[in-house]
PDB file of N, CA and C in Angstrom:
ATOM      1  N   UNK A   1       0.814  -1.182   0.000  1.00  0.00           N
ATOM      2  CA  UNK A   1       0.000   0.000   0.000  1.00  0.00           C
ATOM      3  C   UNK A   1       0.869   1.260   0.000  1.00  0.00           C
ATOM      4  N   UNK A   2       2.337   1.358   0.704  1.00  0.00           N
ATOM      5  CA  UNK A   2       2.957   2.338   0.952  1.00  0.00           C
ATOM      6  C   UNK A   2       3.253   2.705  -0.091  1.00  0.00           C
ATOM      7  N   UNK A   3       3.973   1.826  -1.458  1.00  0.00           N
ATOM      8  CA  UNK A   3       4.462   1.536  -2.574  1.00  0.00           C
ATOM      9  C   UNK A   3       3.510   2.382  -3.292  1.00  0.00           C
ATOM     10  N   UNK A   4       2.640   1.801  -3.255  1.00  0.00           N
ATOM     11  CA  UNK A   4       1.425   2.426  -4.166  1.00  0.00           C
ATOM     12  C   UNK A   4       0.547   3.492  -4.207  1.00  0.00           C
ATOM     13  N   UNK A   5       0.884   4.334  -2.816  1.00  0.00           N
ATOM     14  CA  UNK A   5       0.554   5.625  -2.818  1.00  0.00           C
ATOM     15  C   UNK A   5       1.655   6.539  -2.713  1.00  0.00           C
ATOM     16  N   UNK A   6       3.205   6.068  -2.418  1.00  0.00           N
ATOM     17  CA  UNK A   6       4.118   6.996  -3.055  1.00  0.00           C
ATOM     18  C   UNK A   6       4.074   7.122  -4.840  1.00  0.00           C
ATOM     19  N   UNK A   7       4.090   6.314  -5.310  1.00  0.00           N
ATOM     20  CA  UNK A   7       4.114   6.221  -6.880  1.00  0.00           C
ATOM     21  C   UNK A   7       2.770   6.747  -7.654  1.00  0.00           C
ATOM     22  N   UNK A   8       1.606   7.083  -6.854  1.00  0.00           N
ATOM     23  CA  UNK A   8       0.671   7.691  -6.792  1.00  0.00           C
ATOM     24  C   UNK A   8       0.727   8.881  -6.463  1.00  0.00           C
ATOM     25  N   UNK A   9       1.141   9.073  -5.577  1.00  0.00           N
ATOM     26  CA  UNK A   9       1.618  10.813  -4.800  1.00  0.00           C
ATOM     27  C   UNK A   9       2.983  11.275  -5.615  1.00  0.00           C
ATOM     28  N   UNK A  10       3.738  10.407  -6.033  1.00  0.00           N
ATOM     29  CA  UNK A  10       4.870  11.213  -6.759  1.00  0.00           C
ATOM     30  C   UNK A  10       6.188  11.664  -5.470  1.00  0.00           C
ATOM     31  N   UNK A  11       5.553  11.142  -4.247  1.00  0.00           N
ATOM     32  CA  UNK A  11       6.794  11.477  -2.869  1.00  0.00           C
ATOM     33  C   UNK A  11       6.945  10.392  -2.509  1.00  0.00           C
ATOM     34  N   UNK A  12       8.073  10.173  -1.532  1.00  0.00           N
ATOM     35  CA  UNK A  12       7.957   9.465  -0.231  1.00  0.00           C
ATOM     36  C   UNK A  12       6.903   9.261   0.702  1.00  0.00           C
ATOM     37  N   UNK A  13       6.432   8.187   0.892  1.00  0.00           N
ATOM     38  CA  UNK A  13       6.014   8.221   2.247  1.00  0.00           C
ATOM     39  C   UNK A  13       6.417   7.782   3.426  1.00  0.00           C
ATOM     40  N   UNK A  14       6.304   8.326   4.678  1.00  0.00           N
ATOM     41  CA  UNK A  14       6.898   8.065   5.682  1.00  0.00           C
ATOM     42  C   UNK A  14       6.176   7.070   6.552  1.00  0.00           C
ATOM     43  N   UNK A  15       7.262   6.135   7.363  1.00  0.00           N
ATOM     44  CA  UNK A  15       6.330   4.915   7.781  1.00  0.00           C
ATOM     45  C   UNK A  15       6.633   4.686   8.873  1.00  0.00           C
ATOM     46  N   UNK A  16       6.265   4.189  10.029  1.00  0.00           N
ATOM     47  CA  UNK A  16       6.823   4.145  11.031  1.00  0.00           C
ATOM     48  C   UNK A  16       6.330   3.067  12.331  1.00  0.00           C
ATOM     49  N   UNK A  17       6.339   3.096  13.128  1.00  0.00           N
ATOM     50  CA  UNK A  17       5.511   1.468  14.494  1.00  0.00           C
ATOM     51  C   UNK A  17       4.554   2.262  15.250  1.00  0.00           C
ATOM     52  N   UNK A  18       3.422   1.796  14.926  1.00  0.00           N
ATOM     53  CA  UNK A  18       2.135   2.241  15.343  1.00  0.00           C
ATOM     54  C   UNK A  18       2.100   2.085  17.236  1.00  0.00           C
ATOM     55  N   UNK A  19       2.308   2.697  17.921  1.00  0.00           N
ATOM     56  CA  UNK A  19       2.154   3.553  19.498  1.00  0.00           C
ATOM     57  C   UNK A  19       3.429   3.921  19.548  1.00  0.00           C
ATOM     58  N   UNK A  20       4.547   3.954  18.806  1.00  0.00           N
ATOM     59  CA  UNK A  20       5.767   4.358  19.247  1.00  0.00           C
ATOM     60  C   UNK A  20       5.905   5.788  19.524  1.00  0.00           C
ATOM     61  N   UNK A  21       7.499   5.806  20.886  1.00  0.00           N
ATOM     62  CA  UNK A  21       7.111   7.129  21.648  1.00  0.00           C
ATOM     63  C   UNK A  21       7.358   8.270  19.846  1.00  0.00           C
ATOM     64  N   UNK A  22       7.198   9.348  20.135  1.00  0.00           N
ATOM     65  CA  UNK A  22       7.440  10.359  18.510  1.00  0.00           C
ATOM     66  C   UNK A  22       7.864  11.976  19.568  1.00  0.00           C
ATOM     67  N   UNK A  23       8.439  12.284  18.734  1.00  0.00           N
ATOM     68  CA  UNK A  23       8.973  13.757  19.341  1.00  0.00           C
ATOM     69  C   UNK A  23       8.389  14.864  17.923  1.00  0.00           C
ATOM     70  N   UNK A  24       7.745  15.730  18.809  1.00  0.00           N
ATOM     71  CA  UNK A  24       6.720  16.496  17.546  1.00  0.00           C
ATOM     72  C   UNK A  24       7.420  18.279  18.289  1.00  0.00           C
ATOM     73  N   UNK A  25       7.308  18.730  16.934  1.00  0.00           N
ATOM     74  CA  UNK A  25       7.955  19.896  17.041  1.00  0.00           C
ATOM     75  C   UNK A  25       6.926  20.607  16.650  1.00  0.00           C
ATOM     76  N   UNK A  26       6.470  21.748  17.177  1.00  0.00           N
ATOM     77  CA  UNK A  26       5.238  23.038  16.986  1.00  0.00           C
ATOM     78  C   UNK A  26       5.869  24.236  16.919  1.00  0.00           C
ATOM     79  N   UNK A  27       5.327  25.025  16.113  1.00  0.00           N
ATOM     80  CA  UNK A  27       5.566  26.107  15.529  1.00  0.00           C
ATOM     81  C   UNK A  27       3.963  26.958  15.992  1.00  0.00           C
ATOM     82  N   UNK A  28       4.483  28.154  17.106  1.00  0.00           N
ATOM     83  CA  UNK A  28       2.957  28.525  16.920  1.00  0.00           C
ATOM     84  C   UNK A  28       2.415  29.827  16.334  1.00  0.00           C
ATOM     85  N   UNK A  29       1.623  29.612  15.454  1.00  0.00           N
ATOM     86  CA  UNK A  29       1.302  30.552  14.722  1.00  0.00           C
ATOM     87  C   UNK A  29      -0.291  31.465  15.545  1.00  0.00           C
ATOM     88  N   UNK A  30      -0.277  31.661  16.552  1.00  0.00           N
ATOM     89  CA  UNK A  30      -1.619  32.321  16.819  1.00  0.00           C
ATOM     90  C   UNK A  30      -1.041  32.917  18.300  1.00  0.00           C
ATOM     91  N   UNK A  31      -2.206  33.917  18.702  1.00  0.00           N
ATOM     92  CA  UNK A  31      -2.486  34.648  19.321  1.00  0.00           C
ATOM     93  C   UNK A  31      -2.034  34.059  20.960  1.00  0.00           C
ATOM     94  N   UNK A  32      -2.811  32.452  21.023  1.00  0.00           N
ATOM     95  CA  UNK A  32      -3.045  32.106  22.880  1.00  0.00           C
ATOM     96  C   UNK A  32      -2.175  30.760  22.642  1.00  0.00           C
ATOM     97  N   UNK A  33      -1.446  30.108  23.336  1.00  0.00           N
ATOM     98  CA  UNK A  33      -1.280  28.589  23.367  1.00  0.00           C
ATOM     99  C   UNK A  33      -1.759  28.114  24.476  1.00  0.00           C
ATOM    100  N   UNK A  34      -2.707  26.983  24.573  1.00  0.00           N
ATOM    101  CA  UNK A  34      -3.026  26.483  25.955  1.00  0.00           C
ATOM    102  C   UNK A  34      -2.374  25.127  25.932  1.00  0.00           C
ATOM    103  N   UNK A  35      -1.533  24.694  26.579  1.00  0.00           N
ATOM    104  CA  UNK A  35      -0.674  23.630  27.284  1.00  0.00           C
ATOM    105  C   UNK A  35      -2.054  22.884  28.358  1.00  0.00           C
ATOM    106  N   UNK A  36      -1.915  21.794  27.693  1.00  0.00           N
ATOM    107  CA  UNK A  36      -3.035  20.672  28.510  1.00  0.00           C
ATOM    108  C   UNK A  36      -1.989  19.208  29.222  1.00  0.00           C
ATOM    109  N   UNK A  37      -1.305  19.093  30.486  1.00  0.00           N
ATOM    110  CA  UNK A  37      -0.776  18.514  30.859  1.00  0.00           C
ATOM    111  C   UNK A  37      -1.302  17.310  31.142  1.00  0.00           C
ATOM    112  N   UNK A  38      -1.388  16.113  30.414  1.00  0.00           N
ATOM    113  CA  UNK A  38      -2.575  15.026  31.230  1.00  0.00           C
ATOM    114  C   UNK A  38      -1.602  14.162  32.101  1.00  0.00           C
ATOM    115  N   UNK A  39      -0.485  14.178  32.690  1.00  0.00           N
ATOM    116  CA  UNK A  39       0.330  13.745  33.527  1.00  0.00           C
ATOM    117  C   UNK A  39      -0.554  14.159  34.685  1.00  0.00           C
ATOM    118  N   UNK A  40      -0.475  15.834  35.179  1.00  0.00           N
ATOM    119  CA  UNK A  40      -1.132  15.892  36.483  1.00  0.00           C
ATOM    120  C   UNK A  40      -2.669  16.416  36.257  1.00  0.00           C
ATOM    121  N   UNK A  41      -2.679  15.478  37.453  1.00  0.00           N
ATOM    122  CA  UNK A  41      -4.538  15.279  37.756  1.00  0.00           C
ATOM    123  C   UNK A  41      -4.410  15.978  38.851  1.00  0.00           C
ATOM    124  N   UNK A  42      -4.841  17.223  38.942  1.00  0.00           N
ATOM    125  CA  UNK A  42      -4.842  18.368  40.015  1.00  0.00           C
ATOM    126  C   UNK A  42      -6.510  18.392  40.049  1.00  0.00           C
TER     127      UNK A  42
END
């Protein structure tokens, strides 16, 4: 399937292990950021 929608899309696609930990980088483009911590249960 990956095969066949890069060669369809004309890119790469990126693939990777479904629950693995991921490090995500944000850029924020607006006005407020609200940070939602679900570690603490206050």
């Amino acid at each position: 399937m990956i095969q066949q929608l890069s060669s369809d899309l004309g890119k790469q696609i990126g693939t990777g292990i479904f629950g693995a930990d991921m490090k995500v980088e944000l850029l924020n483009d607006g006005p407020v950021t609200i940070v939602i911590d679900t570690k603490q249960k206050e």
